[in-house]
N, C-alpha and C. Protein backbone atom coordinates (compact mmCIF):
# COMPACT_ATOMS: atom_id res chain seq x y z
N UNK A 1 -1.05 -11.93 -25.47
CA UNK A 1 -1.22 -10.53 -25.13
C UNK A 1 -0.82 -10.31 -23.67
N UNK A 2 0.21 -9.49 -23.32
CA UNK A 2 0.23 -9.00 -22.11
C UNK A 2 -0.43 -8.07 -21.16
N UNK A 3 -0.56 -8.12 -19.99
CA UNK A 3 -2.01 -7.75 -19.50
C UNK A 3 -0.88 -6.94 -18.26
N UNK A 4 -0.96 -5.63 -17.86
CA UNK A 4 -0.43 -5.13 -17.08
C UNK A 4 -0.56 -4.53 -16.24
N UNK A 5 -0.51 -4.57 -14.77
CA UNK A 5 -1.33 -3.65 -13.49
C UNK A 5 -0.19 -3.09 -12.84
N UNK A 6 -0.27 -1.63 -12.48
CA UNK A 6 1.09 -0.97 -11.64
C UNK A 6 0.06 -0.30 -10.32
N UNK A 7 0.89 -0.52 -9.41
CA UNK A 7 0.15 -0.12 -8.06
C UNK A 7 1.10 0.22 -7.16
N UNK A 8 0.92 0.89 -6.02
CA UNK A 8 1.57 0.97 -4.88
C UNK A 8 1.51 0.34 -3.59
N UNK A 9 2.15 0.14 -2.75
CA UNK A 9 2.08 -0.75 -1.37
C UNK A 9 2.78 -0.19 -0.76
N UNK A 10 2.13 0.29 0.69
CA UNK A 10 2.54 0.63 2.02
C UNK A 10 2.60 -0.55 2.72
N UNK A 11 3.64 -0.90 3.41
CA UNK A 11 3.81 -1.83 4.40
C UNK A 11 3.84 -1.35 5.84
N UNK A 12 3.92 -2.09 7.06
CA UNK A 12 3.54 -1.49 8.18
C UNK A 12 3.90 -2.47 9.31
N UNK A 13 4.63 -2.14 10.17
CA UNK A 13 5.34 -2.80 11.12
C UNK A 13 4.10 -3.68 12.36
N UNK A 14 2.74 -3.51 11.79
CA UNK A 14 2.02 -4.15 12.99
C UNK A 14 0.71 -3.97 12.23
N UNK A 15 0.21 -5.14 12.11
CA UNK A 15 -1.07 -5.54 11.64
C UNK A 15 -2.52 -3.99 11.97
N UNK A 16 -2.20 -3.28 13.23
CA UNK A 16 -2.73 -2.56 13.89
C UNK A 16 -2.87 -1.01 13.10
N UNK A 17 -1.39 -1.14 12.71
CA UNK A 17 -1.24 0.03 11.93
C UNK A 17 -1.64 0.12 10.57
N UNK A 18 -1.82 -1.02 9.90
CA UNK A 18 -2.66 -1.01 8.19
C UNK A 18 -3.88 -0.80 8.59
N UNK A 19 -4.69 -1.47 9.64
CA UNK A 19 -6.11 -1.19 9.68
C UNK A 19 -6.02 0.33 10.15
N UNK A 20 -5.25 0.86 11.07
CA UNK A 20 -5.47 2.43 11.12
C UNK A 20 -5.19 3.24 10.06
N UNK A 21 -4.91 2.99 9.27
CA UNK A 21 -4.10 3.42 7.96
C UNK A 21 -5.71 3.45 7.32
N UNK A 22 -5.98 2.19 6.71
CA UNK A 22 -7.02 1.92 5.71
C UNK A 22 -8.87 2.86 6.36
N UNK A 23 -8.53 3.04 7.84
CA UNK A 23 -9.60 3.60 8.31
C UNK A 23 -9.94 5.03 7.98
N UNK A 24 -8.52 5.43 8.24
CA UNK A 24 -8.17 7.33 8.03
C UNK A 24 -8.59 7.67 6.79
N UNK A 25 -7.71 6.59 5.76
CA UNK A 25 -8.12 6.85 4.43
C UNK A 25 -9.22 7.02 3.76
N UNK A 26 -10.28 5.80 4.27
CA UNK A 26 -11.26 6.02 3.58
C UNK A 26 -12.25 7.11 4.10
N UNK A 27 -11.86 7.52 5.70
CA UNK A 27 -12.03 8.78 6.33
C UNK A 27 -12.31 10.06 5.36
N UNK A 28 -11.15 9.65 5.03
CA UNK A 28 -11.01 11.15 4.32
C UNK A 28 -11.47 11.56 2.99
N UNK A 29 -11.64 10.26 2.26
CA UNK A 29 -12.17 10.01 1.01
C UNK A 29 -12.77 8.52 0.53
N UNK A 30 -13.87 8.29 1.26
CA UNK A 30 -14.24 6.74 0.85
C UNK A 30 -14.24 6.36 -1.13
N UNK A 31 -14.10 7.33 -1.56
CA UNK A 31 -13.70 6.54 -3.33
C UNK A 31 -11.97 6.68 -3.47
N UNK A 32 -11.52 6.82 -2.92
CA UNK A 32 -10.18 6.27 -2.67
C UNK A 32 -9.88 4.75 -2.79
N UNK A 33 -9.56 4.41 -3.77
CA UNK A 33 -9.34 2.64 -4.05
C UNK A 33 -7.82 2.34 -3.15
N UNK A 34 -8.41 2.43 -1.91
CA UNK A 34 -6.73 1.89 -1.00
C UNK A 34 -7.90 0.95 -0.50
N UNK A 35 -7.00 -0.24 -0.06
CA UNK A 35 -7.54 -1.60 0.59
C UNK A 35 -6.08 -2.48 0.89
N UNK A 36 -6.28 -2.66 2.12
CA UNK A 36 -5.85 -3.97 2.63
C UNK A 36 -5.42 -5.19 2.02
N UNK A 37 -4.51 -5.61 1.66
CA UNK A 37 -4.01 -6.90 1.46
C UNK A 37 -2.81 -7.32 2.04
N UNK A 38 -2.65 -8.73 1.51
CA UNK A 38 -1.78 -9.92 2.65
C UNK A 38 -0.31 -9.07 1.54
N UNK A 39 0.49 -8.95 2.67
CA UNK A 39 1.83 -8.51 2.03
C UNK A 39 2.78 -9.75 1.05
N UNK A 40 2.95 -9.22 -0.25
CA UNK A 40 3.19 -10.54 -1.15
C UNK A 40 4.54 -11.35 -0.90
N UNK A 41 4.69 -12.20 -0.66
CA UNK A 41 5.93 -13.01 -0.53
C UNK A 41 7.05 -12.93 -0.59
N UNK A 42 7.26 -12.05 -1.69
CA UNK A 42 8.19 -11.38 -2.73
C UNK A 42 8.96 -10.30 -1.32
N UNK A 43 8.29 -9.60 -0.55
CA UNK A 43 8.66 -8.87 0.34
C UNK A 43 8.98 -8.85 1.60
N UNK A 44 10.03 -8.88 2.18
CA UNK A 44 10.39 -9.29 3.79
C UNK A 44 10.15 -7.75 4.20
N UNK A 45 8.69 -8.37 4.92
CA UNK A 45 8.22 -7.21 6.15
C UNK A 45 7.97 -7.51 7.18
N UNK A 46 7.75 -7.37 8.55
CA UNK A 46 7.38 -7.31 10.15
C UNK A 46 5.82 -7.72 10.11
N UNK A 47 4.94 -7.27 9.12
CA UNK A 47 3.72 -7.23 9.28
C UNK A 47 3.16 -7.94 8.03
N UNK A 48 2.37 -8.80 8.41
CA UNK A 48 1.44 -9.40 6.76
C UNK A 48 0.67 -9.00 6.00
N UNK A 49 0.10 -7.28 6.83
CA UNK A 49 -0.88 -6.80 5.89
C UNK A 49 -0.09 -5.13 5.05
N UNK A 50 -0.25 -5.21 4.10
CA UNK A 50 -0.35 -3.67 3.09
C UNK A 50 -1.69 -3.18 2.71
N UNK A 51 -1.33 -1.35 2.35
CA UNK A 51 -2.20 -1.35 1.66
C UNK A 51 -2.17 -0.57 0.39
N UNK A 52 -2.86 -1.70 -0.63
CA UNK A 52 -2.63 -1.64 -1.74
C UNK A 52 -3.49 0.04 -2.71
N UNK A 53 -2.79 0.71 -3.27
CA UNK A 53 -3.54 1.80 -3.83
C UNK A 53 -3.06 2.57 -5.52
N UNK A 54 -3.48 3.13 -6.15
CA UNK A 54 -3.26 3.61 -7.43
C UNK A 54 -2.12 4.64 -6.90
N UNK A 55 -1.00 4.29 -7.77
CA UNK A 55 0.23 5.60 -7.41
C UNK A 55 -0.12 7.03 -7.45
N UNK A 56 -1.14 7.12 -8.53
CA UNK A 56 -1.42 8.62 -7.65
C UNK A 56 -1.91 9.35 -6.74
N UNK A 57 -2.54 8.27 -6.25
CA UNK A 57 -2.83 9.24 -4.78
C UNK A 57 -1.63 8.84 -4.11
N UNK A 58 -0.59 8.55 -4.17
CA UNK A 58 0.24 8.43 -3.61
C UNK A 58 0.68 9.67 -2.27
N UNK A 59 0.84 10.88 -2.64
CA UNK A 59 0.99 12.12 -1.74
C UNK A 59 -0.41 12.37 -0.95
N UNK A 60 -1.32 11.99 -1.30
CA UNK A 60 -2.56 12.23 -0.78
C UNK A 60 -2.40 11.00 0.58
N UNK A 61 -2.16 9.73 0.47
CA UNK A 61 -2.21 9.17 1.33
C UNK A 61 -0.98 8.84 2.23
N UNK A 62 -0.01 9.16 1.47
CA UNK A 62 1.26 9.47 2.21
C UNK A 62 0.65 11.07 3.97
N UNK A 63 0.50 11.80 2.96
CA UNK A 63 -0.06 13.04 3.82
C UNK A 63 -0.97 12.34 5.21
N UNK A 64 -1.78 11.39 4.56
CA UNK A 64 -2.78 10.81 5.60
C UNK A 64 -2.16 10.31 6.99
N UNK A 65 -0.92 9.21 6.52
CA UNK A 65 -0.09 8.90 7.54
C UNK A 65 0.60 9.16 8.28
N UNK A 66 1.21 10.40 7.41
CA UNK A 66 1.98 11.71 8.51
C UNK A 66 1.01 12.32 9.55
N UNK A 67 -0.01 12.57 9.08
CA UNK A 67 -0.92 14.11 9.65
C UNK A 67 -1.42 12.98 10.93
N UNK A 68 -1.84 11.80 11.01
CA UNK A 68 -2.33 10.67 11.66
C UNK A 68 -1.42 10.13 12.71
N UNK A 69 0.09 10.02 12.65
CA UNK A 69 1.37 10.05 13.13
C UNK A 69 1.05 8.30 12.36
N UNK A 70 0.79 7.91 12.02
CA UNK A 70 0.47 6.20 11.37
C UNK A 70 1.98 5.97 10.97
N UNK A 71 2.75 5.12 11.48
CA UNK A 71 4.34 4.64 10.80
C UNK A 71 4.08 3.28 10.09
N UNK A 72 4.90 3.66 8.72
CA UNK A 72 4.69 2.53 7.86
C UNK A 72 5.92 2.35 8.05
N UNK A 73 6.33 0.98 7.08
CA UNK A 73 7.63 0.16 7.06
C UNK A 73 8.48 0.86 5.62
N UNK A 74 7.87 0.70 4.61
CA UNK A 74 7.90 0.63 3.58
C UNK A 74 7.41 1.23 2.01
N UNK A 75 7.42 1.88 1.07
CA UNK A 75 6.64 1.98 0.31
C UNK A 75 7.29 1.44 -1.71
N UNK A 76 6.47 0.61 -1.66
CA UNK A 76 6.69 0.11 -3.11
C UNK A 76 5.87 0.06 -4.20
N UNK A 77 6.70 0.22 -5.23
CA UNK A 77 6.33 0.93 -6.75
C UNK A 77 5.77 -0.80 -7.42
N UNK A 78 4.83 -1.30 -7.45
CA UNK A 78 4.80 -2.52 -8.06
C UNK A 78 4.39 -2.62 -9.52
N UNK A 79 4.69 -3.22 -10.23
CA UNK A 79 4.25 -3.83 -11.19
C UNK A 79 3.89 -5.35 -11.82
N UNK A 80 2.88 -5.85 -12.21
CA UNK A 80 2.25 -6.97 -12.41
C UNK A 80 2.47 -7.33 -13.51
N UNK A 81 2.81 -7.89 -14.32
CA UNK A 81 2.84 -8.48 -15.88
C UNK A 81 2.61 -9.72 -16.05
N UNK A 82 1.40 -10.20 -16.60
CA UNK A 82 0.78 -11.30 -16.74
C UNK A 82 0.56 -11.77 -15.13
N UNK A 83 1.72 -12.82 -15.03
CA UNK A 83 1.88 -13.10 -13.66
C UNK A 83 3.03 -12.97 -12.91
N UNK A 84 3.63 -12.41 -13.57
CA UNK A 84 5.05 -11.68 -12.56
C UNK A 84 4.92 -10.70 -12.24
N UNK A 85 5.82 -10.31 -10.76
CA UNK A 85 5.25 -9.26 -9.65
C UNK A 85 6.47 -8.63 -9.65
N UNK A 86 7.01 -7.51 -10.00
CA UNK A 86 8.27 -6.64 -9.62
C UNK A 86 7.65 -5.33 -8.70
N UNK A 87 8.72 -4.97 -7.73
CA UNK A 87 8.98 -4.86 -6.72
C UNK A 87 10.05 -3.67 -7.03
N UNK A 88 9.63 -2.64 -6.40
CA UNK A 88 10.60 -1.60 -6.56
C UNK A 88 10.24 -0.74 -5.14
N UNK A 89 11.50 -0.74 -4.48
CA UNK A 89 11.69 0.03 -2.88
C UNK A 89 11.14 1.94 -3.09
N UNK A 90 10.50 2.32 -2.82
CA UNK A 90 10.47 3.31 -3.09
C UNK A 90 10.93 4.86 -1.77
């Protein structure tokens, strides 16, 4: 049986800027499932941390980073299947 998780990832040019990121966010809405993680392997970024969140709040936390001036690197469309990780630039 295949088991499948789709998520989004902001990446971020300085360790400094995911934790300001992940702070605003939950600022603004602590049941917001965005959190911090180590940026996956799979991805050549500047910084080791993302943060990981459900695509639809996607505009909601996009908004966060603008309104915040917060500069990310990156944003990707992921998908998980079993144990393979695809990667889509968004």
């Amino acid at each position: 049986m295949e088991r499948q998780e789709e998520y989004c990832l902001y990446t971020f040019t300085s360790t400094s800027y995911a934790i300001q990121a992940e702070r605003k966010i939950k600022e603004l809405n602590a049941s917001l499932d965005a959190k911090i993680i180590p940026v996956p392997r799979q991805i050549s970024v500047n910084c080791g941390l993302a943060i990981k969140f459900c695509c639809e709040y996607k505009k909601i936390i996009n908004d966060v980073l603008l309104k915040n001036k917060i500069p990310f690197s990156k944003l990707f469309y992921c998908t998980k299947l079993n144990n393979n990780l695809i990667f889509i630039e968004g």
